[in-house]
PDB file of N, CA and C in Angstrom:
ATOM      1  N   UNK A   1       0.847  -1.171   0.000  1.00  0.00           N
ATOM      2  CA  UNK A   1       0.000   0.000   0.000  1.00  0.00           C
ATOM      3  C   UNK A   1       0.896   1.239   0.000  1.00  0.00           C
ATOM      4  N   UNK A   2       0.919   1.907  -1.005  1.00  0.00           N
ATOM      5  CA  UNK A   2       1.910   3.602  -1.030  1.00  0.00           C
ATOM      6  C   UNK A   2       1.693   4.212   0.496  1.00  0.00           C
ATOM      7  N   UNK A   3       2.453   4.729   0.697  1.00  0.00           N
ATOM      8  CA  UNK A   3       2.281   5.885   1.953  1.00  0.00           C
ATOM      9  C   UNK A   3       2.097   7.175   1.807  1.00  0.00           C
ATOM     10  N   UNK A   4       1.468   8.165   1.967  1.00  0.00           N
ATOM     11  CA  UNK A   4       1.648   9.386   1.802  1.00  0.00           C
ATOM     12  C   UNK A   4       1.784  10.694   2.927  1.00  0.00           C
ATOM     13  N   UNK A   5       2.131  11.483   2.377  1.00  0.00           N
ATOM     14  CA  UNK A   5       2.251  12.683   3.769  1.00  0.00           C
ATOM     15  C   UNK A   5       1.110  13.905   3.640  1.00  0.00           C
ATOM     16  N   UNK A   6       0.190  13.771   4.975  1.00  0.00           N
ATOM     17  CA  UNK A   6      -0.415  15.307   4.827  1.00  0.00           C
ATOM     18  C   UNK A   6      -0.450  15.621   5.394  1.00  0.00           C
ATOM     19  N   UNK A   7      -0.994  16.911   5.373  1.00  0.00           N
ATOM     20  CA  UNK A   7      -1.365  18.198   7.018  1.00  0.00           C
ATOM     21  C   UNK A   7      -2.100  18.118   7.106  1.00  0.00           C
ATOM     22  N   UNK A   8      -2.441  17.693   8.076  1.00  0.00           N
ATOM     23  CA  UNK A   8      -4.060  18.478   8.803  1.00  0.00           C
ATOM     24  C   UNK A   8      -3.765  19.445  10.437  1.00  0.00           C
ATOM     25  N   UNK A   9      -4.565  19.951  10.622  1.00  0.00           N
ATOM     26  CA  UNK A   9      -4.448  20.677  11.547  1.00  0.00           C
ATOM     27  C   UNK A   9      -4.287  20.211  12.553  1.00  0.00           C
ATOM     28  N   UNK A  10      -3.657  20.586  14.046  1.00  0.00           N
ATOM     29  CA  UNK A  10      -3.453  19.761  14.989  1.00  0.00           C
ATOM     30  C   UNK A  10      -5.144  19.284  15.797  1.00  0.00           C
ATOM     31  N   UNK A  11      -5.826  20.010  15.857  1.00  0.00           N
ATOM     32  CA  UNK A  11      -7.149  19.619  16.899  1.00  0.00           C
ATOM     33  C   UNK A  11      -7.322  18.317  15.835  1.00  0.00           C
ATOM     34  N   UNK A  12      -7.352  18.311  14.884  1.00  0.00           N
ATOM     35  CA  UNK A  12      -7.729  17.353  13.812  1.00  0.00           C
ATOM     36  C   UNK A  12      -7.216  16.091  14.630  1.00  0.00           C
ATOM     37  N   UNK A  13      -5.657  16.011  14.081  1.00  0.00           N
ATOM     38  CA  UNK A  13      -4.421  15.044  14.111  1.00  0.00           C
ATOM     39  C   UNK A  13      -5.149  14.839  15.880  1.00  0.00           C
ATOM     40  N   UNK A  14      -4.917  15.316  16.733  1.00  0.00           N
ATOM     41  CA  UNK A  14      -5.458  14.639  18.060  1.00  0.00           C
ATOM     42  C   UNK A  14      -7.285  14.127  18.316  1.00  0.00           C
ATOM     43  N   UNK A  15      -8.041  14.747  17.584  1.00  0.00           N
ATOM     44  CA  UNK A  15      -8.956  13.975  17.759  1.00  0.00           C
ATOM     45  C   UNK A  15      -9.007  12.481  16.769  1.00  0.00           C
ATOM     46  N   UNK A  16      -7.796  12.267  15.866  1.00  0.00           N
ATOM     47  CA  UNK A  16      -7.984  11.050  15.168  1.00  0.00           C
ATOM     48  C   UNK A  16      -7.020  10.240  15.785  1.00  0.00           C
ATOM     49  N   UNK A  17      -5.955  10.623  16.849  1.00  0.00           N
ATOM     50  CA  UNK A  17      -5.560   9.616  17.725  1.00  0.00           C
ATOM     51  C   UNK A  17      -6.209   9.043  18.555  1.00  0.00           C
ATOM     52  N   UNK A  18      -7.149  10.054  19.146  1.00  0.00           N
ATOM     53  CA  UNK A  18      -8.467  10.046  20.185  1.00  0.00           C
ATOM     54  C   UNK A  18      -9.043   8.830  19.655  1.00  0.00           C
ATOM     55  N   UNK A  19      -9.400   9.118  18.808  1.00  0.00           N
ATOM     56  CA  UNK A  19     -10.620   7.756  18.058  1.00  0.00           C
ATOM     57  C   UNK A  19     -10.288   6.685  17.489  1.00  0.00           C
ATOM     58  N   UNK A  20      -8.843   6.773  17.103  1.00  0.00           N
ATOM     59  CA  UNK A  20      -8.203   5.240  16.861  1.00  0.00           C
ATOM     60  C   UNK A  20      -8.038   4.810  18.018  1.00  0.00           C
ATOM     61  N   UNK A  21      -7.592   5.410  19.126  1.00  0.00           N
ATOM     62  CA  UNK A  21      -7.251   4.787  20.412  1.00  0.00           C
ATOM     63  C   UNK A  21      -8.693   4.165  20.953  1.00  0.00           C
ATOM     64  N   UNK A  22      -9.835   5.008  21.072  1.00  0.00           N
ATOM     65  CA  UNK A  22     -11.155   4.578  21.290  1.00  0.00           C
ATOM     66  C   UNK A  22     -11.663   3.291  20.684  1.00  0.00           C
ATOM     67  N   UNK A  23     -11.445   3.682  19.382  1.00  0.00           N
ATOM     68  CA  UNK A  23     -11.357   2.441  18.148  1.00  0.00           C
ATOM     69  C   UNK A  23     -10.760   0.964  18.151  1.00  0.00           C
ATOM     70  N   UNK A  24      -9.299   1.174  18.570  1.00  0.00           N
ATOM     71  CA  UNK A  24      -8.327   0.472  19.125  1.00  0.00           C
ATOM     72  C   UNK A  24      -7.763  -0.516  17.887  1.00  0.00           C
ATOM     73  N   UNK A  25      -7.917   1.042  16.797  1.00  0.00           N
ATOM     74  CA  UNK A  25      -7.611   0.894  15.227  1.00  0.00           C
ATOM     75  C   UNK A  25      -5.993   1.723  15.186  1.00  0.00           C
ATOM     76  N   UNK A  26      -5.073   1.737  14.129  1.00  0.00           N
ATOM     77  CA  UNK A  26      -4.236   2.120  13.869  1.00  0.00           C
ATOM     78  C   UNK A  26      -5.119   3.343  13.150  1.00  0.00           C
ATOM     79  N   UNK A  27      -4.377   5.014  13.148  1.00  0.00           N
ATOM     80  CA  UNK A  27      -4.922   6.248  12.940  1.00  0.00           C
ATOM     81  C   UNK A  27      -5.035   6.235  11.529  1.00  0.00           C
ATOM     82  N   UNK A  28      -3.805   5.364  10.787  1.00  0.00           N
ATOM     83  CA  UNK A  28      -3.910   5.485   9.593  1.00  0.00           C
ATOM     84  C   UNK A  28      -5.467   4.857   8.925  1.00  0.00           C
ATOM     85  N   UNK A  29      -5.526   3.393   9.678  1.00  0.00           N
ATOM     86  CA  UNK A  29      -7.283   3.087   8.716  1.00  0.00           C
ATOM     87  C   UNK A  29      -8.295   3.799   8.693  1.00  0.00           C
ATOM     88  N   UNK A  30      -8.213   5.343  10.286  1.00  0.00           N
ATOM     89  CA  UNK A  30      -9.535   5.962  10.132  1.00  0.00           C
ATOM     90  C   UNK A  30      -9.190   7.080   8.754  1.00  0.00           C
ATOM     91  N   UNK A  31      -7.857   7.324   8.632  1.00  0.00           N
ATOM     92  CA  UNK A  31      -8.000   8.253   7.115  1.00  0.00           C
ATOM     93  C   UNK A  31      -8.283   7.550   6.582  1.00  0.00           C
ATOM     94  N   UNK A  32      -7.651   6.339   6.082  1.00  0.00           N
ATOM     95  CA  UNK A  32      -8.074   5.486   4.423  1.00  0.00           C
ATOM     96  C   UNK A  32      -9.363   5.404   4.672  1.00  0.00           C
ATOM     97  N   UNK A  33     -10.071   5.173   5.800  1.00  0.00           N
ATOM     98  CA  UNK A  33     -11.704   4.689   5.467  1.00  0.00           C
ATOM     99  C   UNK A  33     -12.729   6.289   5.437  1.00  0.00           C
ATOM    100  N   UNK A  34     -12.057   7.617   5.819  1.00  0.00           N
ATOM    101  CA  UNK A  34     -12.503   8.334   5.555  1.00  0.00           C
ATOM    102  C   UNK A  34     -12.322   9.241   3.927  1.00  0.00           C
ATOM    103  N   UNK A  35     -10.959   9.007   3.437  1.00  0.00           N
ATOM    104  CA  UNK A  35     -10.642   8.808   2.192  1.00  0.00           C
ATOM    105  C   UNK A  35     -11.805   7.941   1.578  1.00  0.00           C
ATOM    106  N   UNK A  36     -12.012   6.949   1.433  1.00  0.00           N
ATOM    107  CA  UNK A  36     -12.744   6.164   0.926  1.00  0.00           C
ATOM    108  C   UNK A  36     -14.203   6.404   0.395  1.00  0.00           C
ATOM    109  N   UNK A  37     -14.747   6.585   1.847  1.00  0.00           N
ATOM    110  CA  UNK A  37     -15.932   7.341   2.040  1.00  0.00           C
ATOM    111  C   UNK A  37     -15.729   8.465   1.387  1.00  0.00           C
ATOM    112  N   UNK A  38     -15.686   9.554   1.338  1.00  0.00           N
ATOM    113  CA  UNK A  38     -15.393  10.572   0.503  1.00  0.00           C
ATOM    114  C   UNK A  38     -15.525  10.249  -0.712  1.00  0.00           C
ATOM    115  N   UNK A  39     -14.744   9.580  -1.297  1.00  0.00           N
ATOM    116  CA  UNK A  39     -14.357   9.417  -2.468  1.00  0.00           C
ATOM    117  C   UNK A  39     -15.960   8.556  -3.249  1.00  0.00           C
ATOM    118  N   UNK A  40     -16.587   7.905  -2.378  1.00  0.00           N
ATOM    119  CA  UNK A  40     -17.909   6.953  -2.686  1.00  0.00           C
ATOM    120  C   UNK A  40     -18.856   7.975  -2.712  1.00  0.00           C
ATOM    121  N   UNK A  41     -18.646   9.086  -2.047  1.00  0.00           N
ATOM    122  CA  UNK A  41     -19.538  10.032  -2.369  1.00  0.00           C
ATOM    123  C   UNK A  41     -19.774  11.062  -3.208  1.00  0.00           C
ATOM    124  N   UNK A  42     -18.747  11.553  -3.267  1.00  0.00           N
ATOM    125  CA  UNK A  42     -18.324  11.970  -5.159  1.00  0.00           C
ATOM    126  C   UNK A  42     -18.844  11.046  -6.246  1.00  0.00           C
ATOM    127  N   UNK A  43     -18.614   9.859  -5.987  1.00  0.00           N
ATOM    128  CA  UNK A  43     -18.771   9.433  -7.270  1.00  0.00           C
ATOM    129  C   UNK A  43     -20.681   8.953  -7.084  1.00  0.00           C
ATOM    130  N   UNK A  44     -21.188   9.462  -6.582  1.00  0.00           N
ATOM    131  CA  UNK A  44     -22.649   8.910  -6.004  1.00  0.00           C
ATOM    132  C   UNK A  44     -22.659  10.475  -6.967  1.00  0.00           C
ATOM    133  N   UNK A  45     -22.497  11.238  -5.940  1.00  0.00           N
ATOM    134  CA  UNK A  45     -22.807  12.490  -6.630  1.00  0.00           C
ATOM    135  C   UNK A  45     -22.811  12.971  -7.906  1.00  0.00           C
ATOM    136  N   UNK A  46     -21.773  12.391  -8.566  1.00  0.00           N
ATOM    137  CA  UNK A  46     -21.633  12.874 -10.164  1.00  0.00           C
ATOM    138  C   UNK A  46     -21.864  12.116 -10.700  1.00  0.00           C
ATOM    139  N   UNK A  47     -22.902  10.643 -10.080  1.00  0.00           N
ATOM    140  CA  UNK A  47     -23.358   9.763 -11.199  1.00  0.00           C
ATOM    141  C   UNK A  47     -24.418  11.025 -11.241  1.00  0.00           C
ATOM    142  N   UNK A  48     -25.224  10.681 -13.117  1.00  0.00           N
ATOM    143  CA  UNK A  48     -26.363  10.799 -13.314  1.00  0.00           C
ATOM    144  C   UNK A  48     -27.794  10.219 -12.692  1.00  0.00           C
ATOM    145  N   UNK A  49     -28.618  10.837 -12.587  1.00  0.00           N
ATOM    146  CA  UNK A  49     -30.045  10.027 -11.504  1.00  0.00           C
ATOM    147  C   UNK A  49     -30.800   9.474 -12.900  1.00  0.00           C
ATOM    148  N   UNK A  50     -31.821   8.496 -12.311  1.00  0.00           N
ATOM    149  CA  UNK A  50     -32.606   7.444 -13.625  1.00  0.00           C
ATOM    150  C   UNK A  50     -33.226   8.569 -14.294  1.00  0.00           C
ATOM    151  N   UNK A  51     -33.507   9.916 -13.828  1.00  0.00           N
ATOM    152  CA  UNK A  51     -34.561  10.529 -14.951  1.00  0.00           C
ATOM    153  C   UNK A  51     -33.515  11.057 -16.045  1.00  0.00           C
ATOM    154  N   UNK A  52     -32.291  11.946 -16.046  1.00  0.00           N
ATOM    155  CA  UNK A  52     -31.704  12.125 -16.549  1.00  0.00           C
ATOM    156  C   UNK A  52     -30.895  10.932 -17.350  1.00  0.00           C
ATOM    157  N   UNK A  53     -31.057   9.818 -17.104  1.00  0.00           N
ATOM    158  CA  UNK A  53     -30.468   8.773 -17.685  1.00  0.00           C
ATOM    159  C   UNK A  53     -31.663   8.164 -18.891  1.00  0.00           C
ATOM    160  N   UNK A  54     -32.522   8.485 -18.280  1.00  0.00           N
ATOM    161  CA  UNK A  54     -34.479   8.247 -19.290  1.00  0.00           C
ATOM    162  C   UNK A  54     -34.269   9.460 -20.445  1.00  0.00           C
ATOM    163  N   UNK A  55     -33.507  10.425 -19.937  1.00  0.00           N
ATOM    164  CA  UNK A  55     -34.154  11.158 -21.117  1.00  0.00           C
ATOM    165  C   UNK A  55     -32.470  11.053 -21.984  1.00  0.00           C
ATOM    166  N   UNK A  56     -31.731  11.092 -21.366  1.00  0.00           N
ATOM    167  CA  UNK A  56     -30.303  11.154 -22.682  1.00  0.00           C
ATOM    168  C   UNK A  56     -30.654   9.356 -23.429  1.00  0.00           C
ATOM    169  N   UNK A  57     -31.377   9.044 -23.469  1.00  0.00           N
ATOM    170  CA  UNK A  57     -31.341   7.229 -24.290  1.00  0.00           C
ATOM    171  C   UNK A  57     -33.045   7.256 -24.780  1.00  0.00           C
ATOM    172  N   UNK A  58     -33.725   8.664 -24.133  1.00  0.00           N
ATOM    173  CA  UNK A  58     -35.171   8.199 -25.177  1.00  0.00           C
ATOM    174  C   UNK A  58     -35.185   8.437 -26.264  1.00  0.00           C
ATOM    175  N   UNK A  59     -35.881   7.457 -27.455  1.00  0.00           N
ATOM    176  CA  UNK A  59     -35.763   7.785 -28.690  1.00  0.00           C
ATOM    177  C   UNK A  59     -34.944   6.565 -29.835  1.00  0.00           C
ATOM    178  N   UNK A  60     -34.363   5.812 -28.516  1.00  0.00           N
ATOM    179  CA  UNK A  60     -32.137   5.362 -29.189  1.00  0.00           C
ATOM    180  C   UNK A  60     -32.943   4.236 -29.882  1.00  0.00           C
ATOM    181  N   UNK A  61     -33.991   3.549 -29.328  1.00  0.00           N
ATOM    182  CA  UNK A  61     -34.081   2.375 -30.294  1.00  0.00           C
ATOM    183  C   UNK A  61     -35.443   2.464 -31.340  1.00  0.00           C
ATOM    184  N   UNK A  62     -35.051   2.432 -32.752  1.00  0.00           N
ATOM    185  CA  UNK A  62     -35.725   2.218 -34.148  1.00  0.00           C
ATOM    186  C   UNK A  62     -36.250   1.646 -34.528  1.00  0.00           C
ATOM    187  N   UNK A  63     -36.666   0.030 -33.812  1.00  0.00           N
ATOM    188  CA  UNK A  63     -36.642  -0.948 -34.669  1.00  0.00           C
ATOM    189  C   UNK A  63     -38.120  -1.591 -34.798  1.00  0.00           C
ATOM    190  N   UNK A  64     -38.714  -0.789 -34.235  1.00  0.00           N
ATOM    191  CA  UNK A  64     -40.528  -1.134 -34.009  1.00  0.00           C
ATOM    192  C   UNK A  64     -41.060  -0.839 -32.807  1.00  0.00           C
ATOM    193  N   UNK A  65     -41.515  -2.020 -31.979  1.00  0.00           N
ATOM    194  CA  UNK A  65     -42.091  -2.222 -30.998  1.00  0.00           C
ATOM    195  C   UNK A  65     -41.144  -2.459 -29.825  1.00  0.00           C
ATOM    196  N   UNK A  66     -40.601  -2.209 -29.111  1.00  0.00           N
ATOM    197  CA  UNK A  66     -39.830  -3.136 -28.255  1.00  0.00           C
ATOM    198  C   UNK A  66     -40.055  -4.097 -27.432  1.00  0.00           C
ATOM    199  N   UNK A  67     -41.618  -3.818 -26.616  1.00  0.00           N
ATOM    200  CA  UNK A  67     -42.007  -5.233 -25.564  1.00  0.00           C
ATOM    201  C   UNK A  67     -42.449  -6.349 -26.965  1.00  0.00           C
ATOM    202  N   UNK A  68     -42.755  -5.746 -28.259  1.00  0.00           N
ATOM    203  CA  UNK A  68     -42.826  -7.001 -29.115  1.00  0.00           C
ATOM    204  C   UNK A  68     -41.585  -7.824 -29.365  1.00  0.00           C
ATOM    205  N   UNK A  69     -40.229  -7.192 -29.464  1.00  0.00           N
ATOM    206  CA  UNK A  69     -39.347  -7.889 -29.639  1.00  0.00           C
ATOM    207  C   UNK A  69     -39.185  -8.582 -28.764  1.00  0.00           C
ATOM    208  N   UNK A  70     -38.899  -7.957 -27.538  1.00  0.00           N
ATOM    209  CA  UNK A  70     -38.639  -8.533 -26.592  1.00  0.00           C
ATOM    210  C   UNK A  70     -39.667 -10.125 -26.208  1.00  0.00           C
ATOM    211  N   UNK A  71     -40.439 -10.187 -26.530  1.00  0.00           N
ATOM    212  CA  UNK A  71     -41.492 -11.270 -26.415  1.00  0.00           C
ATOM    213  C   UNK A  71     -41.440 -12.247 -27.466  1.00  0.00           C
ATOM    214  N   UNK A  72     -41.135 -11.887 -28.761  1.00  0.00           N
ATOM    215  CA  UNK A  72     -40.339 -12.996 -29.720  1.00  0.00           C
ATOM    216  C   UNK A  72     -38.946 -13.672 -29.290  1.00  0.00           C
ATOM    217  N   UNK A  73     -38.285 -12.377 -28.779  1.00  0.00           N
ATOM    218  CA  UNK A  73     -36.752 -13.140 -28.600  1.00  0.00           C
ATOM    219  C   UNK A  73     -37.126 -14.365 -26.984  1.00  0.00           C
ATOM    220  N   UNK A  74     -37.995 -14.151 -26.174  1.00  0.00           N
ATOM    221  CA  UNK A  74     -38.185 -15.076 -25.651  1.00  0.00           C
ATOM    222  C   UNK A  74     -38.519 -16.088 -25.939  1.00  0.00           C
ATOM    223  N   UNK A  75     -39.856 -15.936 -26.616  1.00  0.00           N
ATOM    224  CA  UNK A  75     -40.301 -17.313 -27.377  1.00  0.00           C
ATOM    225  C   UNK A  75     -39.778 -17.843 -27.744  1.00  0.00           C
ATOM    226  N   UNK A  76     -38.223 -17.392 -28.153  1.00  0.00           N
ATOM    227  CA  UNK A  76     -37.158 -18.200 -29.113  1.00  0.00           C
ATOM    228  C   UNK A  76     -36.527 -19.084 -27.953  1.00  0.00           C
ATOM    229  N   UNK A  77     -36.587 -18.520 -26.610  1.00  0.00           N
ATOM    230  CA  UNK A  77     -35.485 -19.163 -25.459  1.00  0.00           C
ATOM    231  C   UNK A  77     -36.759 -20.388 -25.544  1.00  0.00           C
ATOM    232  N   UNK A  78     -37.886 -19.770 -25.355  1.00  0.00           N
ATOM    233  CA  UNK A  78     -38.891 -21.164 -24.949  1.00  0.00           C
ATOM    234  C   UNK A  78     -38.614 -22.335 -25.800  1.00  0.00           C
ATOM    235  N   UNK A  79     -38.790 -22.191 -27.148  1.00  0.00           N
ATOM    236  CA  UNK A  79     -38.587 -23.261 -28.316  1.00  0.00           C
ATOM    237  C   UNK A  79     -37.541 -23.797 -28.573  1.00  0.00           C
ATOM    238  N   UNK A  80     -36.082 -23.437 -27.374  1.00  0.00           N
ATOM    239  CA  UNK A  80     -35.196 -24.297 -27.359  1.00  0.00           C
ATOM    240  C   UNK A  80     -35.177 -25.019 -26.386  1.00  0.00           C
ATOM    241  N   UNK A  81     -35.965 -25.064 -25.379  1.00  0.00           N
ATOM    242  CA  UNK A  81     -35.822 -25.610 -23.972  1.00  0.00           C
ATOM    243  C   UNK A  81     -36.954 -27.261 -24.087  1.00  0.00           C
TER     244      UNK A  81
END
């Protein structure tokens, strides 16, 4: 695992000894798991939500009906089974 160096402020740096010691975790896993977290939330955040995902793809498919296709291409799974 790389190591890295940062600053944080001292009240910081002692309340995360505080809580690993409470924890009775090494100080470094409460950054990586707050790193982590962070980072899961960004990417929550800058996903797109289902409505915006409904409207950039309405339109995309040409080809007729779709619950009709979709109901032939089954029938096809049925008539091999």
């Amino acid at each position: 695992m790389p190591r890295t160096i940062v600053n944080i402020d001292p009240e910081d740096k002692r309340w995360l000894d505080q809580e690993a010691k409470r924890r009775r975790v090494p100080m470094t896993r409460l950054v990586g798991e707050a790193v982590s977290e962070y980072r899961m939330r960004q990417e929550r955040q800058n996903r797109p939500d289902l409505e915006t995902l409904l409207a950039d793809t309405r339109g995309l498919w040409h080809q007729g009906d779709g619950l009709d296709w979709q109901v032939r291409l089954r029938g096809e799974w049925e008539d091999r089974a």
